[in-house]
N, C-alpha and C. Protein backbone atom coordinates (compact mmCIF):
# COMPACT_ATOMS: atom_id res chain seq x y z
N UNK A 1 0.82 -1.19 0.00
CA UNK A 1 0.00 0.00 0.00
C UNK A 1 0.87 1.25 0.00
N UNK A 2 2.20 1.50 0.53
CA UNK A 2 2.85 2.18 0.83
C UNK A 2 3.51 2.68 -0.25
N UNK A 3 3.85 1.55 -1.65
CA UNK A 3 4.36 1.97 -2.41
C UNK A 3 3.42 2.71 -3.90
N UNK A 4 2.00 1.99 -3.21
CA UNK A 4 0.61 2.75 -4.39
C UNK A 4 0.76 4.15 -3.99
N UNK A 5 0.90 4.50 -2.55
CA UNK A 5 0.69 6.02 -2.08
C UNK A 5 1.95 6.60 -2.58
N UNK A 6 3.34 6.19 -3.07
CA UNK A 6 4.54 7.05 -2.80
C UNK A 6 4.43 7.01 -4.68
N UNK A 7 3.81 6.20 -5.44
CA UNK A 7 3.61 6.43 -6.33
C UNK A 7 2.47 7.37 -7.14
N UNK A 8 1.49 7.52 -6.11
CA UNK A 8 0.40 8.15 -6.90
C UNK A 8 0.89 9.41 -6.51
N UNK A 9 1.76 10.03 -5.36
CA UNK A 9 2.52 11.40 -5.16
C UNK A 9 3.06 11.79 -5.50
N UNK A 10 4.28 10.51 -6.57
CA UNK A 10 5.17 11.14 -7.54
C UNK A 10 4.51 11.84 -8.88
N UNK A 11 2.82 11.15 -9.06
CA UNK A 11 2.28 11.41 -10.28
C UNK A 11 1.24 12.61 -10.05
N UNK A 12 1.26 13.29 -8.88
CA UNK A 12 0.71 13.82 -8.77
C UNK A 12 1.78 15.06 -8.86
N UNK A 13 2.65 14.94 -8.29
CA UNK A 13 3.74 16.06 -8.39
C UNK A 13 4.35 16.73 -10.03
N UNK A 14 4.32 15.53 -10.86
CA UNK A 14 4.20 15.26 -11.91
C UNK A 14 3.30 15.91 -12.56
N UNK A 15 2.23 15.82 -12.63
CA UNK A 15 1.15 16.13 -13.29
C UNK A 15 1.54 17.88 -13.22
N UNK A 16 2.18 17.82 -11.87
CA UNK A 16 1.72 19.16 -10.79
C UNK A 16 2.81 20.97 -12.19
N UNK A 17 3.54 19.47 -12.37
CA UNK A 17 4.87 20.12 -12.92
C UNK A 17 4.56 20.28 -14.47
N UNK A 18 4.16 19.42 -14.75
CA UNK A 18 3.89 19.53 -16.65
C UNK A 18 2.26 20.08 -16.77
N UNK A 19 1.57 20.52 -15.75
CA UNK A 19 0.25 21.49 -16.02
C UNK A 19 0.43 21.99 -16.69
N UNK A 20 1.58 23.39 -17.56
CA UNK A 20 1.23 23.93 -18.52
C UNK A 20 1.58 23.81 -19.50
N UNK A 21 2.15 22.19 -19.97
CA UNK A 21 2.34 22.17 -21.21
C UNK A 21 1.50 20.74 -21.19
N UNK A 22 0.37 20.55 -20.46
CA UNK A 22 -1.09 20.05 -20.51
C UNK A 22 -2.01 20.47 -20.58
N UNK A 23 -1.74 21.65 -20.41
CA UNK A 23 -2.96 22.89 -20.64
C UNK A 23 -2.94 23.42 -22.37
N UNK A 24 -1.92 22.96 -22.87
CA UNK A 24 -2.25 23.55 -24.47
C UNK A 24 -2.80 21.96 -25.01
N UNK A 25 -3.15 21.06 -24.33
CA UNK A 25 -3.80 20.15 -25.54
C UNK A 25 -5.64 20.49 -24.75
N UNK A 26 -5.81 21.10 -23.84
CA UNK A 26 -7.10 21.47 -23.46
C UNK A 26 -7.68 20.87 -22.06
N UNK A 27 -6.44 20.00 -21.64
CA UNK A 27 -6.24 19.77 -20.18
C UNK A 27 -6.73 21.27 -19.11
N UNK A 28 -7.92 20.74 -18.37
CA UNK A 28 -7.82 21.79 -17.51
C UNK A 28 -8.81 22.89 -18.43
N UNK A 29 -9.15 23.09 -19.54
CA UNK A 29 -10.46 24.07 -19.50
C UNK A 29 -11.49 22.79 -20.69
N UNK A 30 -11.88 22.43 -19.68
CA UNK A 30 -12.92 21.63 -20.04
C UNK A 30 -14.37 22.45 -20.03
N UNK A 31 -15.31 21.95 -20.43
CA UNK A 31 -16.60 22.69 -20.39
C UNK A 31 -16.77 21.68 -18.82
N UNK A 32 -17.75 23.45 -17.77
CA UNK A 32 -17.61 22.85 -16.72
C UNK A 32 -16.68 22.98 -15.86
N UNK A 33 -15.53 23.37 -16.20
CA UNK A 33 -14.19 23.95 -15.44
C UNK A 33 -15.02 25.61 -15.13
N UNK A 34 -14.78 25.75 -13.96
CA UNK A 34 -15.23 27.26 -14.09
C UNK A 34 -13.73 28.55 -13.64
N UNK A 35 -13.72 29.11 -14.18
CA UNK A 35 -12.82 30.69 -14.02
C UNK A 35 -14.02 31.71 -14.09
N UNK A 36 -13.17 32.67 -12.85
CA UNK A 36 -14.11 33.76 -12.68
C UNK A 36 -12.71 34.58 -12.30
N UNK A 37 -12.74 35.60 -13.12
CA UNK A 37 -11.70 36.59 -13.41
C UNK A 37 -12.65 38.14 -12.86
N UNK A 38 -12.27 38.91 -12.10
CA UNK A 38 -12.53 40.13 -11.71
C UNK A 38 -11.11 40.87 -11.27
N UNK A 39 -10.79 41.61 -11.96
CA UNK A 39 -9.85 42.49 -11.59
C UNK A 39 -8.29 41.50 -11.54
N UNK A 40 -7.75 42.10 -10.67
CA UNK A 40 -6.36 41.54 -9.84
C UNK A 40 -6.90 40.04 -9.16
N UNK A 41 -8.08 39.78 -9.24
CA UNK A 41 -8.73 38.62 -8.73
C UNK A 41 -9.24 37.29 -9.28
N UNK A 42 -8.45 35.85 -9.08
CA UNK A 42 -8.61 34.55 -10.06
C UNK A 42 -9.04 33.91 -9.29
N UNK A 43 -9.99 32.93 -9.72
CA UNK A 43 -10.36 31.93 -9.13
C UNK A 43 -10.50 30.65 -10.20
N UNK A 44 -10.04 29.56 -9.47
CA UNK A 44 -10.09 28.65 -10.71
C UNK A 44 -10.67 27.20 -10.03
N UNK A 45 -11.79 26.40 -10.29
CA UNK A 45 -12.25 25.65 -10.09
C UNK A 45 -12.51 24.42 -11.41
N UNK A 46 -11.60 23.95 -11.43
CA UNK A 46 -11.53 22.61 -12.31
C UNK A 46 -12.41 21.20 -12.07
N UNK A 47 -13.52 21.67 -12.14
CA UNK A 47 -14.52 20.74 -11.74
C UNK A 47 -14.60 18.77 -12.67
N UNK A 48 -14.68 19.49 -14.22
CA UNK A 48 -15.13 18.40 -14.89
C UNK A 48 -13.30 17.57 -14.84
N UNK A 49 -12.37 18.59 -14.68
CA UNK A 49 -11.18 18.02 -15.27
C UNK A 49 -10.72 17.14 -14.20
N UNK A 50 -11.00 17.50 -12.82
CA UNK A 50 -10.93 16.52 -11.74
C UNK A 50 -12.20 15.52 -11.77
N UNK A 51 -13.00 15.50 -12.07
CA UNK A 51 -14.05 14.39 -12.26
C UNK A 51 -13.04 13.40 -13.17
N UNK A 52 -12.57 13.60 -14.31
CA UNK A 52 -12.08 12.88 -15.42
C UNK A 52 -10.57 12.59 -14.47
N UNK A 53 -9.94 13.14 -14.16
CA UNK A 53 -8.85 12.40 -13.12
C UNK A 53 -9.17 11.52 -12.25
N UNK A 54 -10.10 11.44 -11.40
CA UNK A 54 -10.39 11.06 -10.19
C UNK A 54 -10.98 9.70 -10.93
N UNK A 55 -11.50 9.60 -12.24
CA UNK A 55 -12.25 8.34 -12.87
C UNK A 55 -11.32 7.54 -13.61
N UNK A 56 -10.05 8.26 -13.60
CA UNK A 56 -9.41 7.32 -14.36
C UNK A 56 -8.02 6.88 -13.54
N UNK A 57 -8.55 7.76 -12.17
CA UNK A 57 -6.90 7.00 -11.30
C UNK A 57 -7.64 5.95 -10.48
N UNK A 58 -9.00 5.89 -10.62
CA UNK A 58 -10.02 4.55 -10.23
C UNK A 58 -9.86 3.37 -10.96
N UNK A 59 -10.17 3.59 -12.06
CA UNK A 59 -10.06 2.87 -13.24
C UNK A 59 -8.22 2.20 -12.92
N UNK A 60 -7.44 3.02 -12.88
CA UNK A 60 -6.19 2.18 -13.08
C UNK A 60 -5.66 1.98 -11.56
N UNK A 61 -5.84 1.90 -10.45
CA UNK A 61 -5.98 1.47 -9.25
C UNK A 61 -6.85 0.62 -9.05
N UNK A 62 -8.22 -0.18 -9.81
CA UNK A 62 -9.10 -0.91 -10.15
C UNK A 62 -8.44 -2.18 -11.00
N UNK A 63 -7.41 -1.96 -12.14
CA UNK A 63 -7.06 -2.79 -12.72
C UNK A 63 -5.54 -3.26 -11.93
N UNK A 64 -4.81 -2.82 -11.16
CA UNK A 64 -3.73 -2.85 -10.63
C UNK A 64 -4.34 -3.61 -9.22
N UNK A 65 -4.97 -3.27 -9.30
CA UNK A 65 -5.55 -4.48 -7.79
C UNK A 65 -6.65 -6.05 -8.15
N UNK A 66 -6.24 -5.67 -9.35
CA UNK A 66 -7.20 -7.15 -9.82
C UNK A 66 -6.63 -8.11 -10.03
């Protein structure tokens, strides 16, 4: 179990690091992602794009335990 957790942290760090050159294939503004821009002020809520992460680190934590 110890080594599923030290692995899904490296891929998360990962992910954490190549965000913006995952963001030009459309990673991250999904329809459903919401941004609300006012001023000097961002907010960014990646709703659908974490739905689609969260279903597919199931999916392969699902097949890795079978």
């Amino acid at each position: 179990m110890s080594r599923i957790l030290i692995i899904i942290g490296l891929v998360i760090v990962a992910l954490g690091v190549l965000w913006p050159w995952l963001s030009r294939f459309g990673i991250g503004r999904l329809p459903g992602d919401i941004l609300i821009q006012r001023g000097n002020f961002t907010i960014y809520l990646p709703i659908t794009t974490g739905l689609l992460f969260s279903i597919a680190l199931s999916v392969i934590l699902w097949l890795i335990n079978r």
